[in-house]
C-alpha atoms as a PDB file:
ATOM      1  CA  UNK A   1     155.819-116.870 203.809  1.00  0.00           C
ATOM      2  CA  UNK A   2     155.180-116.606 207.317  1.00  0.00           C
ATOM      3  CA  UNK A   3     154.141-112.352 209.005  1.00  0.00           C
ATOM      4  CA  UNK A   4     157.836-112.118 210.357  1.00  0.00           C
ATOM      5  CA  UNK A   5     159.506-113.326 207.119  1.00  0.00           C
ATOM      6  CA  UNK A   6     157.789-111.024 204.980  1.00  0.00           C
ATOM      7  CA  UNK A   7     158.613-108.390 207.298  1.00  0.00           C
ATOM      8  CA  UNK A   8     162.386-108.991 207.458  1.00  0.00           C
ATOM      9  CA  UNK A   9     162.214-109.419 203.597  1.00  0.00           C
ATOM     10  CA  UNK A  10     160.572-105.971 203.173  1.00  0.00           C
ATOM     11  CA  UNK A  11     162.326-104.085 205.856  1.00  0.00           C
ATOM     12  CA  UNK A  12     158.736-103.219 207.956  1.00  0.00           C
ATOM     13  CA  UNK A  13     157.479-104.660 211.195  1.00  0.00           C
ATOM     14  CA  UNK A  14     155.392-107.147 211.977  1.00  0.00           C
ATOM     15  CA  UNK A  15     153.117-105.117 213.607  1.00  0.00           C
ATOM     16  CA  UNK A  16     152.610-102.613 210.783  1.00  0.00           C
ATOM     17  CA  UNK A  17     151.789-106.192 208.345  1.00  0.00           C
ATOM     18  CA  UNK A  18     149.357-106.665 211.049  1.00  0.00           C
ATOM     19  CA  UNK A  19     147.262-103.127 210.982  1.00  0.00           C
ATOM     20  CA  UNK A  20     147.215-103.192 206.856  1.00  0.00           C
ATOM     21  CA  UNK A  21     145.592-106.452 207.622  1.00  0.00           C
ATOM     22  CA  UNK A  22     143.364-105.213 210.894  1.00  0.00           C
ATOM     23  CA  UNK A  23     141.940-102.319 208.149  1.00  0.00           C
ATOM     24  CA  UNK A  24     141.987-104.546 205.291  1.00  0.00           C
ATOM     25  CA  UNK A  25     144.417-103.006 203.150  1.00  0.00           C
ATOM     26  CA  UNK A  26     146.413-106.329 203.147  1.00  0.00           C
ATOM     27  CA  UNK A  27     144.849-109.758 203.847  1.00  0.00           C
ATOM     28  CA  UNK A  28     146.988-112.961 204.252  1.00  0.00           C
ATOM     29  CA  UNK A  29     146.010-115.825 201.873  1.00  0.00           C
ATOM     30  CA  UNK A  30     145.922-117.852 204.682  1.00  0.00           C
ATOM     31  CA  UNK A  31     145.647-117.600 208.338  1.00  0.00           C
ATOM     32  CA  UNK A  32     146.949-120.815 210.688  1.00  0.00           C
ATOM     33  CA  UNK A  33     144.681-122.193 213.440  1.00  0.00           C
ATOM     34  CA  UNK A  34     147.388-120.639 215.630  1.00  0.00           C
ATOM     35  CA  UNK A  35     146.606-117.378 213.936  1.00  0.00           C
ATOM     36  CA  UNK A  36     149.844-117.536 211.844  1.00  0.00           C
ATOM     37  CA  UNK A  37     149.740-115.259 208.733  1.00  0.00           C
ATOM     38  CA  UNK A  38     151.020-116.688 205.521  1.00  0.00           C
ATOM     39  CA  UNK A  39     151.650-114.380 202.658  1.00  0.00           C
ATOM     40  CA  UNK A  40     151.283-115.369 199.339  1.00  0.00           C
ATOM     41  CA  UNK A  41     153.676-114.323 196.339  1.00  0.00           C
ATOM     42  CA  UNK A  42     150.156-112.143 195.091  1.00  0.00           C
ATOM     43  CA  UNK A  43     150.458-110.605 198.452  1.00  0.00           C
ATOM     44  CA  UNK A  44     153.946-109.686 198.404  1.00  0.00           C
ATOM     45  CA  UNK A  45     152.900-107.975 195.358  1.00  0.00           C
ATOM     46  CA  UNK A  46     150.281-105.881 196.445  1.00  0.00           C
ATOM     47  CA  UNK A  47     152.399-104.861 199.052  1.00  0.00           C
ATOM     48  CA  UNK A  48     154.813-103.835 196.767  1.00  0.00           C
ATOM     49  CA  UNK A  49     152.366-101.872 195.598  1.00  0.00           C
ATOM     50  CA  UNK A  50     150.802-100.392 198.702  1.00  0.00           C
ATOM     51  CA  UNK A  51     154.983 -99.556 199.309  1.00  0.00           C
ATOM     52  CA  UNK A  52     155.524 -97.620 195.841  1.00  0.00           C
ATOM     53  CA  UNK A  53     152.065 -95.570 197.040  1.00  0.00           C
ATOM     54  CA  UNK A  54     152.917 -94.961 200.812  1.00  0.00           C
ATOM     55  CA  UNK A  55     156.434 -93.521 199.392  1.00  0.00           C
ATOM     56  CA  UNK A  56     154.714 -91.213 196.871  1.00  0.00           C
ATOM     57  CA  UNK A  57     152.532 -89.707 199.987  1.00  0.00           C
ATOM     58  CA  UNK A  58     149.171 -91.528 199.763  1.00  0.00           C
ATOM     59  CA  UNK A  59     147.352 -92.169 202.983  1.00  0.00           C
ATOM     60  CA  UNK A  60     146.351 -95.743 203.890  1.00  0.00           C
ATOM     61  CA  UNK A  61     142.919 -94.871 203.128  1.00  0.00           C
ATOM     62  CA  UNK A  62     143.489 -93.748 199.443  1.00  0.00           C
ATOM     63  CA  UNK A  63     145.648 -96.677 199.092  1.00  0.00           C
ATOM     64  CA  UNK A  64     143.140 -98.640 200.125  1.00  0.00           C
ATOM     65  CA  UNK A  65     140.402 -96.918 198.436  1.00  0.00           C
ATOM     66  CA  UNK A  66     143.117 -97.452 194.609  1.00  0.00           C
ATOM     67  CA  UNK A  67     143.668-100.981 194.963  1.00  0.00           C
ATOM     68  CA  UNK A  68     140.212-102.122 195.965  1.00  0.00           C
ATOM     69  CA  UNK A  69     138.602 -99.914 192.704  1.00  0.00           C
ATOM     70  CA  UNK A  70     137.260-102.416 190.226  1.00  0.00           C
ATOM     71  CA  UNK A  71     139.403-100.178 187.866  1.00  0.00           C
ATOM     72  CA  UNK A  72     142.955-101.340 189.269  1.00  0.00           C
ATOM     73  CA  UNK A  73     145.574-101.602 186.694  1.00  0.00           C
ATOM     74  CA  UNK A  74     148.701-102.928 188.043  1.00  0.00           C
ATOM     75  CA  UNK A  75     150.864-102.610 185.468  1.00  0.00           C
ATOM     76  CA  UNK A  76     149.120 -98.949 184.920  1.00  0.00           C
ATOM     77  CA  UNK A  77     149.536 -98.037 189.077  1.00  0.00           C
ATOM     78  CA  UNK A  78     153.658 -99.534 188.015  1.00  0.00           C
ATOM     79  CA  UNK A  79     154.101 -96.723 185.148  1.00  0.00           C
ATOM     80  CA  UNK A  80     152.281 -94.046 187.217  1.00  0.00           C
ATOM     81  CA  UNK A  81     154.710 -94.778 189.952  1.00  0.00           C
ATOM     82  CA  UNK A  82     157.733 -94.871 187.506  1.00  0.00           C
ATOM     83  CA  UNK A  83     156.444 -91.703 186.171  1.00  0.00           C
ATOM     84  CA  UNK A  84     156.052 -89.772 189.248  1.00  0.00           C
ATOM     85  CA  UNK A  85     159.457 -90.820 191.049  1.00  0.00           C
ATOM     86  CA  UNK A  86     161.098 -89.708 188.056  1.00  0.00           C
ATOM     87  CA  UNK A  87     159.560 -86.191 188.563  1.00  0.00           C
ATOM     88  CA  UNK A  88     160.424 -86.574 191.887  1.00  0.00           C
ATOM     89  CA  UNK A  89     163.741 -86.956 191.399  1.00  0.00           C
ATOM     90  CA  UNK A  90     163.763 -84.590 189.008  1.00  0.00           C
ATOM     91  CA  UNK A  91     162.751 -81.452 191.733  1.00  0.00           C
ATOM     92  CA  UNK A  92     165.497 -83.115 194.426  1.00  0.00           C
ATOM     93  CA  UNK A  93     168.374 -82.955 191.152  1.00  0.00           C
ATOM     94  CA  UNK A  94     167.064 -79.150 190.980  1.00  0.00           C
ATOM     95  CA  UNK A  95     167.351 -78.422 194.740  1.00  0.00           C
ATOM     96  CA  UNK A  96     170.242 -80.162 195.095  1.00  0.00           C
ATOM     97  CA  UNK A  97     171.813 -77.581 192.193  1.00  0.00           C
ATOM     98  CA  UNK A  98     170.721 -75.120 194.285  1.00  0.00           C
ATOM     99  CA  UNK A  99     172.607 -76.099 197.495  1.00  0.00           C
ATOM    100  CA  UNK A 100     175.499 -76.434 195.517  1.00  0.00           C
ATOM    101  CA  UNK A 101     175.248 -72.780 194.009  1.00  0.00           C
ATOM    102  CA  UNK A 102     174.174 -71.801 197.179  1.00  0.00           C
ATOM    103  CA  UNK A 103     177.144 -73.604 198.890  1.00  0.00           C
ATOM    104  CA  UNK A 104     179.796 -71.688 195.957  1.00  0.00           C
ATOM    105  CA  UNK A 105     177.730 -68.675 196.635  1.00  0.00           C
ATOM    106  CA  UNK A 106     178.216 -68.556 200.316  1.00  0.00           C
ATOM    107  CA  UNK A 107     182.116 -69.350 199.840  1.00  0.00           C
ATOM    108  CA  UNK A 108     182.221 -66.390 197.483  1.00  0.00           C
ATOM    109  CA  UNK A 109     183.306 -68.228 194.204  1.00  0.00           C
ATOM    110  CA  UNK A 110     179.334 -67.338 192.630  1.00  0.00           C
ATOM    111  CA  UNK A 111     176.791 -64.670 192.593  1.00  0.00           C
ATOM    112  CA  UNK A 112     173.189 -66.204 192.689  1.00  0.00           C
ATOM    113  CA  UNK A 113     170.484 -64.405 191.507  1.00  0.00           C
ATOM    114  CA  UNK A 114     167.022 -64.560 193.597  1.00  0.00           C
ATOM    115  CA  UNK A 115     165.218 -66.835 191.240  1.00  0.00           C
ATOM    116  CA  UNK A 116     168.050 -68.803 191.254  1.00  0.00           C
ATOM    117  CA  UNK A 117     168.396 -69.490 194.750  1.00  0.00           C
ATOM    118  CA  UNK A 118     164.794 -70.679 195.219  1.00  0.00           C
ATOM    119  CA  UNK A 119     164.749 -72.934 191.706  1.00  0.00           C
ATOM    120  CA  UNK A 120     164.139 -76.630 192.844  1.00  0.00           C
ATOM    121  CA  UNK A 121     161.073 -75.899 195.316  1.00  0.00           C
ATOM    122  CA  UNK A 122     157.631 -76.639 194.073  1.00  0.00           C
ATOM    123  CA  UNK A 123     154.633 -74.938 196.175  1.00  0.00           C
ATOM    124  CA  UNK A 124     152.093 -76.370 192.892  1.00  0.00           C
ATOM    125  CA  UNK A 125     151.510 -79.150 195.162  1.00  0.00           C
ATOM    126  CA  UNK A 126     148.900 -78.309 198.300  1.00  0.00           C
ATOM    127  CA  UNK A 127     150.856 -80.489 200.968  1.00  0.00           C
ATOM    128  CA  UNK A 128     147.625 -79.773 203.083  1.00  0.00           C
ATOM    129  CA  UNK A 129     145.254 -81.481 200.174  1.00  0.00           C
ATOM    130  CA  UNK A 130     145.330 -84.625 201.609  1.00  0.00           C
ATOM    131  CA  UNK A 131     144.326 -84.006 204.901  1.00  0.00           C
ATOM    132  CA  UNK A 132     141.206 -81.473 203.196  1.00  0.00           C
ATOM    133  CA  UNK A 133     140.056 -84.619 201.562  1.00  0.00           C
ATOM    134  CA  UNK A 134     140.141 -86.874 204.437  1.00  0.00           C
ATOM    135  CA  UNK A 135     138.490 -83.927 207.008  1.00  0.00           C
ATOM    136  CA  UNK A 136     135.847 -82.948 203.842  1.00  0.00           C
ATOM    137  CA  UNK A 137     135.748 -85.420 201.098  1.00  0.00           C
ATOM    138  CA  UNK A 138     136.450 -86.042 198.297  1.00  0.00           C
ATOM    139  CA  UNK A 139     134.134 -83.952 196.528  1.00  0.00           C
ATOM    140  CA  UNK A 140     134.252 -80.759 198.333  1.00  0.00           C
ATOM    141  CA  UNK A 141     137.944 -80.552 197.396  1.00  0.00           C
ATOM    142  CA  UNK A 142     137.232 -81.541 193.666  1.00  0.00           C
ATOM    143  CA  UNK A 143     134.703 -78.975 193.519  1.00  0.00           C
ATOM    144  CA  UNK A 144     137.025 -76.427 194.920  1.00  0.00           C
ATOM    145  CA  UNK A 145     139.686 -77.070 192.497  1.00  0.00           C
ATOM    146  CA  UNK A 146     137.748 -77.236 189.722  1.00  0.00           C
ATOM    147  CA  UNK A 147     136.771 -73.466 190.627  1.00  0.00           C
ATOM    148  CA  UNK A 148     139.871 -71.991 191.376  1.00  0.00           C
ATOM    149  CA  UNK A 149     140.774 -74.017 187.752  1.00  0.00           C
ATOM    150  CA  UNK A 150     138.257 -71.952 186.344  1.00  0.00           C
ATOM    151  CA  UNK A 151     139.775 -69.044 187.265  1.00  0.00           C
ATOM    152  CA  UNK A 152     141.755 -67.026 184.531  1.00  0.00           C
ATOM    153  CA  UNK A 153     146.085 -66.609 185.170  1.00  0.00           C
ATOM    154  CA  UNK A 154     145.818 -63.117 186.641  1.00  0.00           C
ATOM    155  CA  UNK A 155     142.830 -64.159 188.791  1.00  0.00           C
ATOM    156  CA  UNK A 156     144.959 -67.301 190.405  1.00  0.00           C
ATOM    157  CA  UNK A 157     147.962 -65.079 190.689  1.00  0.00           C
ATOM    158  CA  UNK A 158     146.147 -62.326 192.658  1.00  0.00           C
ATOM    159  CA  UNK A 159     144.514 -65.489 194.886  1.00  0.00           C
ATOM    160  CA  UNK A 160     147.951 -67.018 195.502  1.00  0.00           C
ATOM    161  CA  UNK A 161     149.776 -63.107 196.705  1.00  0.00           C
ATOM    162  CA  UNK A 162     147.053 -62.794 198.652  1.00  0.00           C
ATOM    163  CA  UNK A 163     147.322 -65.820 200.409  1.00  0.00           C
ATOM    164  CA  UNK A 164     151.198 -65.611 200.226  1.00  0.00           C
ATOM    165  CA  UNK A 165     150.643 -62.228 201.790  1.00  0.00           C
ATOM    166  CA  UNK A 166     148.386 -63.712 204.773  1.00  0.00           C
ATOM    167  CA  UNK A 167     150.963 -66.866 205.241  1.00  0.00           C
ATOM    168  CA  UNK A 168     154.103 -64.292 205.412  1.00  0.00           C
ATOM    169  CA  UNK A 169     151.635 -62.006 208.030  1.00  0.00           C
ATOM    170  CA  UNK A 170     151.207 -64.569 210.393  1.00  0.00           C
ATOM    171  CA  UNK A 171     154.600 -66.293 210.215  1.00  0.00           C
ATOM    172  CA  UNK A 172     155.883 -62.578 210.753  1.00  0.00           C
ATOM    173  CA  UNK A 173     153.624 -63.172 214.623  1.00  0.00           C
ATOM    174  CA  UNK A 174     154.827 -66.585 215.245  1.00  0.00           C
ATOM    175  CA  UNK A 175     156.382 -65.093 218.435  1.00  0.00           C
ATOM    176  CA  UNK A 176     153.216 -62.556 219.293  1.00  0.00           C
ATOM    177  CA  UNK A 177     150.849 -63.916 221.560  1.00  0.00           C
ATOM    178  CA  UNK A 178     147.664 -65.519 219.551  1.00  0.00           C
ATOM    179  CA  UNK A 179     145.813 -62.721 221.968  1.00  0.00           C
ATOM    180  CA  UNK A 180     147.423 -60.043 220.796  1.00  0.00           C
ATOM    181  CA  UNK A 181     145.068 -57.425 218.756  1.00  0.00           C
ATOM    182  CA  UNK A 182     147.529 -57.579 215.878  1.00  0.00           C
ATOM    183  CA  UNK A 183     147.487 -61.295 215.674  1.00  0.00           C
ATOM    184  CA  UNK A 184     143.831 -61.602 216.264  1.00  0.00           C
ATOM    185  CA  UNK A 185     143.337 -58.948 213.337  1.00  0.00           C
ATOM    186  CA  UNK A 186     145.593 -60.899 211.080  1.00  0.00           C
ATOM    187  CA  UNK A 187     143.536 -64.284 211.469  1.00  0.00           C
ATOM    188  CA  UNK A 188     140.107 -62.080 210.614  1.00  0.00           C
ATOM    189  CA  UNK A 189     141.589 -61.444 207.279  1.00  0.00           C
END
């Protein structure tokens, strides 16, 4: 299939078939003389695969860095997928509840208690991990969490108020002037 075929088939642009194959996340099985890109039923494939990852959150580089491991298991990356959108989907079902309580609640036909009206969101997973790993490595990060790991349940808690504390601080002097003493003695903490 030719670049713009695959690209109307998949519902992506041409141009973003031609960056995974500028970093080598996706080569063509063949390229024309007239630099035409022909995808391959293999390649339509991986892309599938390089889809199911980009929609779970992975960065082009870890995508890259999955496929290319001598380790690759497609049928294995297919289940993980599987396994993970259904967790996904899980945590939206649970937030969803909770707009619907929280719709009832505002209309006055429920009373919601306060767990109840935050059940759904999920703060286990560092949204800023990613980025970490790209900025530091791999490593750095793996050593990290394999301290904090270490760390008993009370000793984790205390860690997590305290930086719960800091993150409601400063969102408390979003509108404070980042010269202000009180916001400059916030970020020393």
């Amino acid at each position: 299939m030719k670049v713009k075929e695959v690209a109307d088939l998949v519902g992506i642009s041409v141009r973003t078939l031609h960056y995974y194959d500028q970093i080598g996340l996706l080569t063509p099985d063949k390229i024309s003389e007239s630099s035409y890109r022909f995808y391959s039923n293999d390649n339509l494939e991986m892309l599938q695969q390089i889809l199911f990852f980009r929609e779970l959150g992975f960065s082009l580089k870890k995508i890259k860095e999955i496929i290319n491991s001598p380790s690759f298991d497609r049928q294995e990356a297919l289940m993980l997928h599987r396994k993970m959108l259904l967790e996904k989907r899980r945590q939206l079902d649970k937030m969803l509840g909770t707009i619907d309580k929280t719709i009832q609640s505002l209309k006055g036909e429920i009373t919601m208690t306060n767990k109840e009206k935050f059940e759904g969101f999920d703060f286990s997973h560092n949204p800023y991990e990613q980025e970490a790993r790209e900025r530091w490595g791999d490593e750095a990060i793996n050593n990290s969490n394999a301290k904090l790991g270490k760390l008993s349940e009370d000793e984790q808690k205390i860690i997590s108020e305290r930086i719960s504390s800091i993150y409601k601080k400063l969102a408390s002097l979003r509108d404070t002037s980042p010269e202000s003493e009180e916001t400059q003695a916030a970020i020393k903490v």
